[in-house]
N, C-alpha and C. Protein backbone atom coordinates (compact mmCIF):
# COMPACT_ATOMS: atom_id res chain seq x y z
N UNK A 1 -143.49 15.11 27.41
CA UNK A 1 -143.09 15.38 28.77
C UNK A 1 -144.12 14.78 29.71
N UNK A 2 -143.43 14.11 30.69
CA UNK A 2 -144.84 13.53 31.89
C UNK A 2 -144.43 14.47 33.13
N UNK A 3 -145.58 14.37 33.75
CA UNK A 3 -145.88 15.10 34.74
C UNK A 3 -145.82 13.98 36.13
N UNK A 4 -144.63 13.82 36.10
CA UNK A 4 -144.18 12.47 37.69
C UNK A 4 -144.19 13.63 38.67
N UNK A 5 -144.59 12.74 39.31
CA UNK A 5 -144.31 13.55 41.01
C UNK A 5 -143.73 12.88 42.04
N UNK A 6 -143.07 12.84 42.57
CA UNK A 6 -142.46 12.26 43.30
C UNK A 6 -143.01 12.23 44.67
N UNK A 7 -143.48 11.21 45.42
CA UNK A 7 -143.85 11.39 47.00
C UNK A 7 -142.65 11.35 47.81
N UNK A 8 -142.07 12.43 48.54
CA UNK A 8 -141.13 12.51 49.39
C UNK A 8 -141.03 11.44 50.65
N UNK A 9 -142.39 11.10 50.98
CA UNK A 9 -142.69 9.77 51.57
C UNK A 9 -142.23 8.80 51.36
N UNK A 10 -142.39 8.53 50.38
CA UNK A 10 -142.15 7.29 49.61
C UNK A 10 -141.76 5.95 50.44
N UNK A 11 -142.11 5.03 50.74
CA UNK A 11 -141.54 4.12 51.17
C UNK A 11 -140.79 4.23 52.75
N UNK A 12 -141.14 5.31 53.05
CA UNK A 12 -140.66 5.92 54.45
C UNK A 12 -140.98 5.07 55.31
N UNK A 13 -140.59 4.96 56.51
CA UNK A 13 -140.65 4.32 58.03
C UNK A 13 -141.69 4.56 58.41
N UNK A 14 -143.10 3.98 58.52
CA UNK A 14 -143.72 4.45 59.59
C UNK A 14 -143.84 3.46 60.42
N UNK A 15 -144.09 3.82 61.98
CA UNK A 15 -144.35 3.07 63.17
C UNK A 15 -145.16 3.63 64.12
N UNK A 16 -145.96 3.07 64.60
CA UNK A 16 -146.56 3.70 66.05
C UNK A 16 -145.44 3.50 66.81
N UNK A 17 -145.66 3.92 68.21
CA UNK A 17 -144.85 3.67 69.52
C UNK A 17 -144.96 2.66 70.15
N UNK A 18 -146.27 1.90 69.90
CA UNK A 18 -146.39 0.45 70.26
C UNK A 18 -145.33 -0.55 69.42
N UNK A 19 -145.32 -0.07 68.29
CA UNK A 19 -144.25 -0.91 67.24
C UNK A 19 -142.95 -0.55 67.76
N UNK A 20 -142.64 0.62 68.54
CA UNK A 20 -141.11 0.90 68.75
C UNK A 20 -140.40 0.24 69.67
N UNK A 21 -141.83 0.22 71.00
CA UNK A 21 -141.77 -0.77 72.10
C UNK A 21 -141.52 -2.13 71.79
N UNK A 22 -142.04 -2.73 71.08
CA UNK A 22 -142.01 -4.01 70.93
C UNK A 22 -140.89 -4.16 70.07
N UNK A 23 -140.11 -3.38 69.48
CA UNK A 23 -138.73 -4.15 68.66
C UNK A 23 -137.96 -3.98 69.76
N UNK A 24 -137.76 -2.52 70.58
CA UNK A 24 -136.87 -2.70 71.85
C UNK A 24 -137.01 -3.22 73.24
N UNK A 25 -138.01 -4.09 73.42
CA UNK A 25 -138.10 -4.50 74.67
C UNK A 25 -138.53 -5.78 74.43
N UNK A 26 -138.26 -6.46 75.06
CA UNK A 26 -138.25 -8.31 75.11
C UNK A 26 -139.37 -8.75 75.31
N UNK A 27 -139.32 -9.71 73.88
CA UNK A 27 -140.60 -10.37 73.06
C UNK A 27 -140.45 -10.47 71.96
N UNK A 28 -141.24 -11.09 70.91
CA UNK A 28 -140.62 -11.93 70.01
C UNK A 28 -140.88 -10.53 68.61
N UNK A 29 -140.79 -9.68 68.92
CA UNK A 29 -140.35 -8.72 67.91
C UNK A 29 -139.02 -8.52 67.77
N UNK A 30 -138.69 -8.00 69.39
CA UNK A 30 -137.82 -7.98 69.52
C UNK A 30 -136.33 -8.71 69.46
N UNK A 31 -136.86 -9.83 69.59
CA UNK A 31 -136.16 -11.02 69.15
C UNK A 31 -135.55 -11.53 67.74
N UNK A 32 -136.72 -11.20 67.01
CA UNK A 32 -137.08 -10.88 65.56
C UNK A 32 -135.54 -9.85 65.12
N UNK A 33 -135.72 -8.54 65.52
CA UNK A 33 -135.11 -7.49 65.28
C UNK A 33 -133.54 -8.27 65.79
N UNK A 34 -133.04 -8.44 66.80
CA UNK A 34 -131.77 -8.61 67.40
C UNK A 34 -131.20 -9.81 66.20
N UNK A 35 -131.59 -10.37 66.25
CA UNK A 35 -131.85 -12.32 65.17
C UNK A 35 -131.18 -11.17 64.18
N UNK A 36 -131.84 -10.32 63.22
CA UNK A 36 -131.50 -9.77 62.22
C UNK A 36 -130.46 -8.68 61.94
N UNK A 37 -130.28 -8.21 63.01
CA UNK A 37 -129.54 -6.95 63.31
C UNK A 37 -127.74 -7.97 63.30
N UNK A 38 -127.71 -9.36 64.19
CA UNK A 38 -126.52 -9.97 64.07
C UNK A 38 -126.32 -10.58 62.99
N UNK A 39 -127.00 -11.08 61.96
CA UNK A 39 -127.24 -11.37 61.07
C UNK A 39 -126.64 -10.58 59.90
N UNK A 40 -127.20 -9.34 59.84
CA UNK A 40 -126.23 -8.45 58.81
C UNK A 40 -125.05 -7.84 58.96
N UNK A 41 -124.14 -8.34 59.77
CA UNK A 41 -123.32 -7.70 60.08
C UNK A 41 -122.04 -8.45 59.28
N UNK A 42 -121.93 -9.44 58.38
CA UNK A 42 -121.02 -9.19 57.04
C UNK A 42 -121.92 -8.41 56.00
N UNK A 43 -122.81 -8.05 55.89
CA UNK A 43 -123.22 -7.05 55.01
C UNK A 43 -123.19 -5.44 55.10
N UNK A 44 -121.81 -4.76 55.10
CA UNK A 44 -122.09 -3.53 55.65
C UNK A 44 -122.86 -2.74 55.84
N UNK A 45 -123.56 -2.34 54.08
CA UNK A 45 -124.50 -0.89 53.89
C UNK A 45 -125.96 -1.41 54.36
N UNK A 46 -126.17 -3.12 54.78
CA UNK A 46 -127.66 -3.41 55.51
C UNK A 46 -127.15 -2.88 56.61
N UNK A 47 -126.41 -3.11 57.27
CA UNK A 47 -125.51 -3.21 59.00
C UNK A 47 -125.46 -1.42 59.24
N UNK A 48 -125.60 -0.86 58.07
CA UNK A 48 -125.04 0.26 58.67
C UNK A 48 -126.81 1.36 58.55
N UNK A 49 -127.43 1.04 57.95
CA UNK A 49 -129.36 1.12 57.95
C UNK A 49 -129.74 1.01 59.17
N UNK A 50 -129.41 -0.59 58.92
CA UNK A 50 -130.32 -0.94 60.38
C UNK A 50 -129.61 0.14 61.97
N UNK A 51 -128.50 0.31 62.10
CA UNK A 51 -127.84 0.56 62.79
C UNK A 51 -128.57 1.98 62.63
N UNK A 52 -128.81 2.73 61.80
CA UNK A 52 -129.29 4.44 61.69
C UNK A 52 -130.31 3.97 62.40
N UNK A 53 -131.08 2.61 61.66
CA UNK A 53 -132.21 3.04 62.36
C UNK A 53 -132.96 2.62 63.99
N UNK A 54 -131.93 1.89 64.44
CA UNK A 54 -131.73 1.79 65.55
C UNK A 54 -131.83 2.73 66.58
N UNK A 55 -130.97 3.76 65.86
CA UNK A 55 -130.82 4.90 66.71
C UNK A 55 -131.70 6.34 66.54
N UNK A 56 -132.22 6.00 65.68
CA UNK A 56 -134.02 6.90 65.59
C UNK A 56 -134.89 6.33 66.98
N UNK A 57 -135.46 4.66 66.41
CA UNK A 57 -136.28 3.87 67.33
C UNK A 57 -135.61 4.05 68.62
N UNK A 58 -134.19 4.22 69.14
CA UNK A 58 -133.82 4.26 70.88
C UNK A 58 -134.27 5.92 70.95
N UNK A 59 -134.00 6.76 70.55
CA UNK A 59 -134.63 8.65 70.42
C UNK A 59 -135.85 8.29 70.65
N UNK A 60 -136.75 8.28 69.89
CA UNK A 60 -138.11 8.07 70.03
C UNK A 60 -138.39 7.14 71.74
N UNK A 61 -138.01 5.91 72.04
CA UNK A 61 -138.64 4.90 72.54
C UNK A 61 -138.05 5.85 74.66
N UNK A 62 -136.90 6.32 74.12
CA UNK A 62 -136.81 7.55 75.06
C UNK A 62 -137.59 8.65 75.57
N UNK A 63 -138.13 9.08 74.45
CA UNK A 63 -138.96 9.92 74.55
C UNK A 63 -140.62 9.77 75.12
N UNK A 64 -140.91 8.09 74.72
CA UNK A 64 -142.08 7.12 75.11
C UNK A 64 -141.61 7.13 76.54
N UNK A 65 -140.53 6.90 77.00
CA UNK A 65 -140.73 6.75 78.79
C UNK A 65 -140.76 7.90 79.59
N UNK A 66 -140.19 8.91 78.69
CA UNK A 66 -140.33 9.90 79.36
C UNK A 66 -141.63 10.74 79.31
N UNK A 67 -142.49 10.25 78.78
CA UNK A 67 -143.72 10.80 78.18
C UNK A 67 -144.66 9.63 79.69
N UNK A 68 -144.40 8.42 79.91
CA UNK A 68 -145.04 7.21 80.55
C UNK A 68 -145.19 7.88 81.69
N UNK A 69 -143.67 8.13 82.18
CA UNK A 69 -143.04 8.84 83.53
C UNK A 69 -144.26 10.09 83.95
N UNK A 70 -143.92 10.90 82.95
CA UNK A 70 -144.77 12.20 83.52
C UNK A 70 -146.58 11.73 83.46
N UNK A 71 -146.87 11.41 82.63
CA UNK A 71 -148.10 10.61 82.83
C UNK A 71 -148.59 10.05 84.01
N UNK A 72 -147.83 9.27 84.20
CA UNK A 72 -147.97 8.60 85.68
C UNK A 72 -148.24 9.19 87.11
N UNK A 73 -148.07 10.22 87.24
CA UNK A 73 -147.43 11.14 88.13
C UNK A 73 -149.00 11.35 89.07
N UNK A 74 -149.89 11.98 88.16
CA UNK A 74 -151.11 12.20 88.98
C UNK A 74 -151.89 10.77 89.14
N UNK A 75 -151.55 9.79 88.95
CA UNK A 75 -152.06 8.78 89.34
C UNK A 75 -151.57 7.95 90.34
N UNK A 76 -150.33 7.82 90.67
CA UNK A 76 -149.72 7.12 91.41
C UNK A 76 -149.25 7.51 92.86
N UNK A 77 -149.47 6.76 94.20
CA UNK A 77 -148.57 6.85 95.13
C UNK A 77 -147.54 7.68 95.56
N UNK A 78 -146.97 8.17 96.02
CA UNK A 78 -145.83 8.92 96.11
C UNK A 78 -145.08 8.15 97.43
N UNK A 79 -143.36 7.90 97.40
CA UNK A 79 -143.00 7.83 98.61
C UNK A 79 -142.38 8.89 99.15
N UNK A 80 -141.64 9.05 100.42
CA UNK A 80 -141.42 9.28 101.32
C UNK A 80 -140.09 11.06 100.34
N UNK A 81 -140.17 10.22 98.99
CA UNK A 81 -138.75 10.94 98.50
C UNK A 81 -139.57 11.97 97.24
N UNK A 82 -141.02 11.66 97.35
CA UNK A 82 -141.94 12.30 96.48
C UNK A 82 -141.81 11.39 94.95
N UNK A 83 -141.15 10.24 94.99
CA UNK A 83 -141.35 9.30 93.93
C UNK A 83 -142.37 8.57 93.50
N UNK A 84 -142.48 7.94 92.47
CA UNK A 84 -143.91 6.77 92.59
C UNK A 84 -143.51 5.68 93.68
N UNK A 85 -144.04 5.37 94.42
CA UNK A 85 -143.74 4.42 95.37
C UNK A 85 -144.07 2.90 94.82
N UNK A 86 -143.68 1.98 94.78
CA UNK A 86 -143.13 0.68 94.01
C UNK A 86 -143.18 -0.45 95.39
N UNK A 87 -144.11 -1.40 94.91
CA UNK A 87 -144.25 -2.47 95.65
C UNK A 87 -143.81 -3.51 94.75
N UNK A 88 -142.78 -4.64 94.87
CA UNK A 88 -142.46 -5.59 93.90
C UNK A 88 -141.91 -5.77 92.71
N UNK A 89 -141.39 -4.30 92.62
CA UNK A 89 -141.14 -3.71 91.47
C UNK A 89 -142.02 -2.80 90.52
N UNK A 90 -143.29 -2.81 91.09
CA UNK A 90 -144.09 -2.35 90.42
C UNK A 90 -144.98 -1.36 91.24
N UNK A 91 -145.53 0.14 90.08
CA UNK A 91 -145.68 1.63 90.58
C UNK A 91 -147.06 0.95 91.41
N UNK A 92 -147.05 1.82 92.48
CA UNK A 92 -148.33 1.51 92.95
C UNK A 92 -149.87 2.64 92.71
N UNK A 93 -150.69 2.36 92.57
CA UNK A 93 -151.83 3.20 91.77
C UNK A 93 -151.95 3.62 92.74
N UNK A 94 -153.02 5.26 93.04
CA UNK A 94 -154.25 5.19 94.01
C UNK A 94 -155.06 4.39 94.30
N UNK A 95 -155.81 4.59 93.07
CA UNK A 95 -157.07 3.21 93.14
C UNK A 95 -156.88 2.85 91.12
N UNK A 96 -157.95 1.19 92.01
CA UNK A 96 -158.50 0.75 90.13
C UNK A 96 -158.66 2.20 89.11
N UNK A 97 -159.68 3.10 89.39
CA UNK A 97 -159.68 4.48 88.67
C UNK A 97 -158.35 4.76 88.23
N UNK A 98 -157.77 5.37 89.17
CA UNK A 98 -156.70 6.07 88.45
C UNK A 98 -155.76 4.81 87.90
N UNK A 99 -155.73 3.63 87.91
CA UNK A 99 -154.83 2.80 87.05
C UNK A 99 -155.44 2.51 85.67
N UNK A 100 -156.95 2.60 85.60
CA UNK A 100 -157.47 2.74 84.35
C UNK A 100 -157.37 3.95 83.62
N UNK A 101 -157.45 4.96 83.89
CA UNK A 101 -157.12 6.22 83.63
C UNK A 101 -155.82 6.61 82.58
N UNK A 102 -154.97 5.96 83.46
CA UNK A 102 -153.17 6.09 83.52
C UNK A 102 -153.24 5.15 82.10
N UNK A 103 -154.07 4.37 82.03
CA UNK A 103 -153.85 2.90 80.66
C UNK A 103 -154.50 3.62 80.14
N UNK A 104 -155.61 4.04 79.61
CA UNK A 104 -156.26 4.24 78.72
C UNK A 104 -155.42 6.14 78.04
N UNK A 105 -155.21 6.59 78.94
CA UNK A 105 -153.97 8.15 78.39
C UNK A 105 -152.78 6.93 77.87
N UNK A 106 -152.11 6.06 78.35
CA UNK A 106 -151.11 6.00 77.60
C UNK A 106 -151.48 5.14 76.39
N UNK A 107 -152.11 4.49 76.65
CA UNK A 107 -152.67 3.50 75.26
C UNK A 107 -153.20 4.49 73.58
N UNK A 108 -153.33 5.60 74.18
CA UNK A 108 -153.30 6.80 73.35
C UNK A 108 -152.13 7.14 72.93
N UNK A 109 -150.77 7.17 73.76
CA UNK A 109 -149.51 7.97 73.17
C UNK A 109 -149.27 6.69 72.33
N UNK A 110 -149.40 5.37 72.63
CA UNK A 110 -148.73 4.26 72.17
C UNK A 110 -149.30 3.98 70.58
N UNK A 111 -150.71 4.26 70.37
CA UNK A 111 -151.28 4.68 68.71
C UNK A 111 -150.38 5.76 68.08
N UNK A 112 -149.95 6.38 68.81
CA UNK A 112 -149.50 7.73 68.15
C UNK A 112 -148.31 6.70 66.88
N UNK A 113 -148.38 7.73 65.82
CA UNK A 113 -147.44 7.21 64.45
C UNK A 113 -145.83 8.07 64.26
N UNK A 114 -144.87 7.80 63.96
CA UNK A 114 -143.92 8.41 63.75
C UNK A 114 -143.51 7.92 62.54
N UNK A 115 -142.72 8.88 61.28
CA UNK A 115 -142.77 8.97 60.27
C UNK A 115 -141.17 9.08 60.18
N UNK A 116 -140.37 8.14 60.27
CA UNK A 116 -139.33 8.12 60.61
C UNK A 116 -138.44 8.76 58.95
N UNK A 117 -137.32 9.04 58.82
CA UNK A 117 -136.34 9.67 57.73
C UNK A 117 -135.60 8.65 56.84
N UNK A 118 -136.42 7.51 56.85
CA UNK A 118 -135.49 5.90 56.52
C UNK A 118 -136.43 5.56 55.72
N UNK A 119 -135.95 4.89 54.41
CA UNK A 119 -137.06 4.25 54.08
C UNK A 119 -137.02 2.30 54.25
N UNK A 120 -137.56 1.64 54.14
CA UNK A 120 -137.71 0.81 54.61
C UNK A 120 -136.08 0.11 53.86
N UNK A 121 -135.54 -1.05 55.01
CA UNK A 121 -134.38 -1.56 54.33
C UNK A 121 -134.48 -2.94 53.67
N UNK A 122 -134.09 -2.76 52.37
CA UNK A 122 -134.35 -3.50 51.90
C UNK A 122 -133.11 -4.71 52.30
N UNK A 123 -133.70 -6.04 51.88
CA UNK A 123 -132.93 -7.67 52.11
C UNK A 123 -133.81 -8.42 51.51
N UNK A 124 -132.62 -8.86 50.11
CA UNK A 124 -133.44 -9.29 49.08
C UNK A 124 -133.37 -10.89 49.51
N UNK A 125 -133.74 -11.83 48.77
CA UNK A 125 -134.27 -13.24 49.23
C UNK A 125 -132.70 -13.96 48.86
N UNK A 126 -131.98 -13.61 48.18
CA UNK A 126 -130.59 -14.02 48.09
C UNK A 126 -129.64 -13.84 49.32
N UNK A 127 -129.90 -12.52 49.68
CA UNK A 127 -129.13 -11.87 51.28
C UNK A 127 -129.71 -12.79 51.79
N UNK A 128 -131.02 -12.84 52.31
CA UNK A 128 -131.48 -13.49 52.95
C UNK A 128 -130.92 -15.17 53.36
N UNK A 129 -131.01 -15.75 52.01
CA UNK A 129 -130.70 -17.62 52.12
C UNK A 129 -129.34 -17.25 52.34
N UNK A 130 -128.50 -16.20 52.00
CA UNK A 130 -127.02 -16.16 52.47
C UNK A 130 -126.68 -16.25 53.88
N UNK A 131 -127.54 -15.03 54.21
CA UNK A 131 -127.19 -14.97 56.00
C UNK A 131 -128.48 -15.80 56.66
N UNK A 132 -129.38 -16.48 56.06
CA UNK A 132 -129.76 -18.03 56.87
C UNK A 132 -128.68 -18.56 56.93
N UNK A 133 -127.77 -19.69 56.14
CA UNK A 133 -126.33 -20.55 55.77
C UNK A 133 -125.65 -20.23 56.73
N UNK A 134 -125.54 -18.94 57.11
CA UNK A 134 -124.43 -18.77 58.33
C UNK A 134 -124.85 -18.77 59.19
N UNK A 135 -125.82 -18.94 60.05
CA UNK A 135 -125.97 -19.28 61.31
C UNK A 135 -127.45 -20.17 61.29
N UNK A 136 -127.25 -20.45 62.83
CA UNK A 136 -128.06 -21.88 62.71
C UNK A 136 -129.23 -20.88 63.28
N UNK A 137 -129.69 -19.76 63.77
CA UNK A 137 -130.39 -19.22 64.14
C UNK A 137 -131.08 -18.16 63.19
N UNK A 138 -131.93 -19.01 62.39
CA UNK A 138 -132.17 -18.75 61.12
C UNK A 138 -133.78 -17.76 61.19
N UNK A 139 -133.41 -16.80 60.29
CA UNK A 139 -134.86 -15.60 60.07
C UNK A 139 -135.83 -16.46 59.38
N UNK A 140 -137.26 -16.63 60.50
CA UNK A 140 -137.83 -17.29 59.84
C UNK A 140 -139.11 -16.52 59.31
N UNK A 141 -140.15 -17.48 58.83
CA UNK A 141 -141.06 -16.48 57.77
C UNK A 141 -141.99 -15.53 59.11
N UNK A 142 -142.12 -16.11 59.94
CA UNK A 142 -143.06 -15.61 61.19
C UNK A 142 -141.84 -13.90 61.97
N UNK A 143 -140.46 -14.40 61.79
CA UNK A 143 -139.72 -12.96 61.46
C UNK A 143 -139.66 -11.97 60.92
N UNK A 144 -139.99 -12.70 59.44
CA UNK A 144 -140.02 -11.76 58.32
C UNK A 144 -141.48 -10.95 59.05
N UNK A 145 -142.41 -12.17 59.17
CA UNK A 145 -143.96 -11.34 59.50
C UNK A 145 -143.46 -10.00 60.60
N UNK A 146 -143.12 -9.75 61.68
CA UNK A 146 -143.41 -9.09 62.49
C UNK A 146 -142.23 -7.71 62.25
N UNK A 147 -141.24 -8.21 61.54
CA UNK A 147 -140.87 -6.86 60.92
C UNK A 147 -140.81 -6.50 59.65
N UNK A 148 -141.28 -6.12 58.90
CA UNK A 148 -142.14 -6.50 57.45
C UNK A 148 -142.45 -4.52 57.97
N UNK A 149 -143.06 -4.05 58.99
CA UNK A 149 -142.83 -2.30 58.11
C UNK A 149 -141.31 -2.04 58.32
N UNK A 150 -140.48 -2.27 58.71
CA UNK A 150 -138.88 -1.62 58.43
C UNK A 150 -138.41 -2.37 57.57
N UNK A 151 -138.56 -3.46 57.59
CA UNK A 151 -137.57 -4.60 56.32
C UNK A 151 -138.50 -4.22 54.85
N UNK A 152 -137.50 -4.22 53.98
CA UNK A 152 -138.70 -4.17 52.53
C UNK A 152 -138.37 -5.89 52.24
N UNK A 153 -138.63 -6.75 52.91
CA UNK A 153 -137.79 -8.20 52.00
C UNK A 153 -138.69 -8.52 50.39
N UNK A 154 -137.45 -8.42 49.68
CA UNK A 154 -137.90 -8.69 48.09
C UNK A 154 -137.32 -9.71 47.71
N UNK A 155 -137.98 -10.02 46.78
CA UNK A 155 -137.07 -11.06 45.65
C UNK A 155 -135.79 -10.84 44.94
């Protein structure tokens, strides 16, 4: 008889919030992620992973702005409506202080790790050269690099 143990972990999702940001907001993670996400979509049970896990990373990356939002609050401007007041599109600080302040608290939530309920999806190197062939907008190895903790890509 052996004595296996199983890690319930196992191969699980992890991400900071900086990693969540960057698959959903524009930049070449994100780019990365979308490239792949259209990509599996003659492959159902990848299409239907990625798709769960889509909708973890938008929960969470929700929860990151709403976390930014309240953060912000004692540092910033207020207008006329008790809002952050916005020049150019962008919040306006008190001073340098409190805009360093405001970065260095959130640069803290953004380390923070989440241990997502997925384990990584696998796309073996056959899927792969398959759904390269079909489109000319092909996953390349610098793709693979930047999502490499959610993708397991194997041989």
């Amino acid at each position: 008889m052996t004595d296996n143990v199983i890690d319930m972990n196992e191969a699980r999702i992890t991400v900071t919030n900086l990693d969540i940001k960057q698959l959903l907001e524009p930049g070449p993670v994100n780019t990365a992620f979308n490239k792949l996400q259209g990509m599996t979509a003659p492959y159902g049970k990848t299409q239907y992973w990625i798709f769960k896990l889509l909708k973890q990373l938008l929960s969470i990356h929700d929860d990151i702005e709403k976390t930014r939002q309240t953060l912000m609050i004692p540092f910033v401007l207020k207008d006329e409506n008790n809002q952050p007041k916005q020049e150019n599109g962008r919040v306006v600080f008190i001073n340098d202080e409190a805009s360093l302040e405001f970065n260095r608290q959130f640069i803290e939530v953004l380390k923070e790790e989440n241990k997502l309920n997925l384990k990584k999806i696998p796309v073996s190197s056959d899927m792969l050269e398959e759904m390269n062939k079909k489109t000319e907008d092909k996953l390349t190895l610098s793709d693979m690099w930047v999502l490499d903790k959610i993708i397991d890509f194997i041989e």
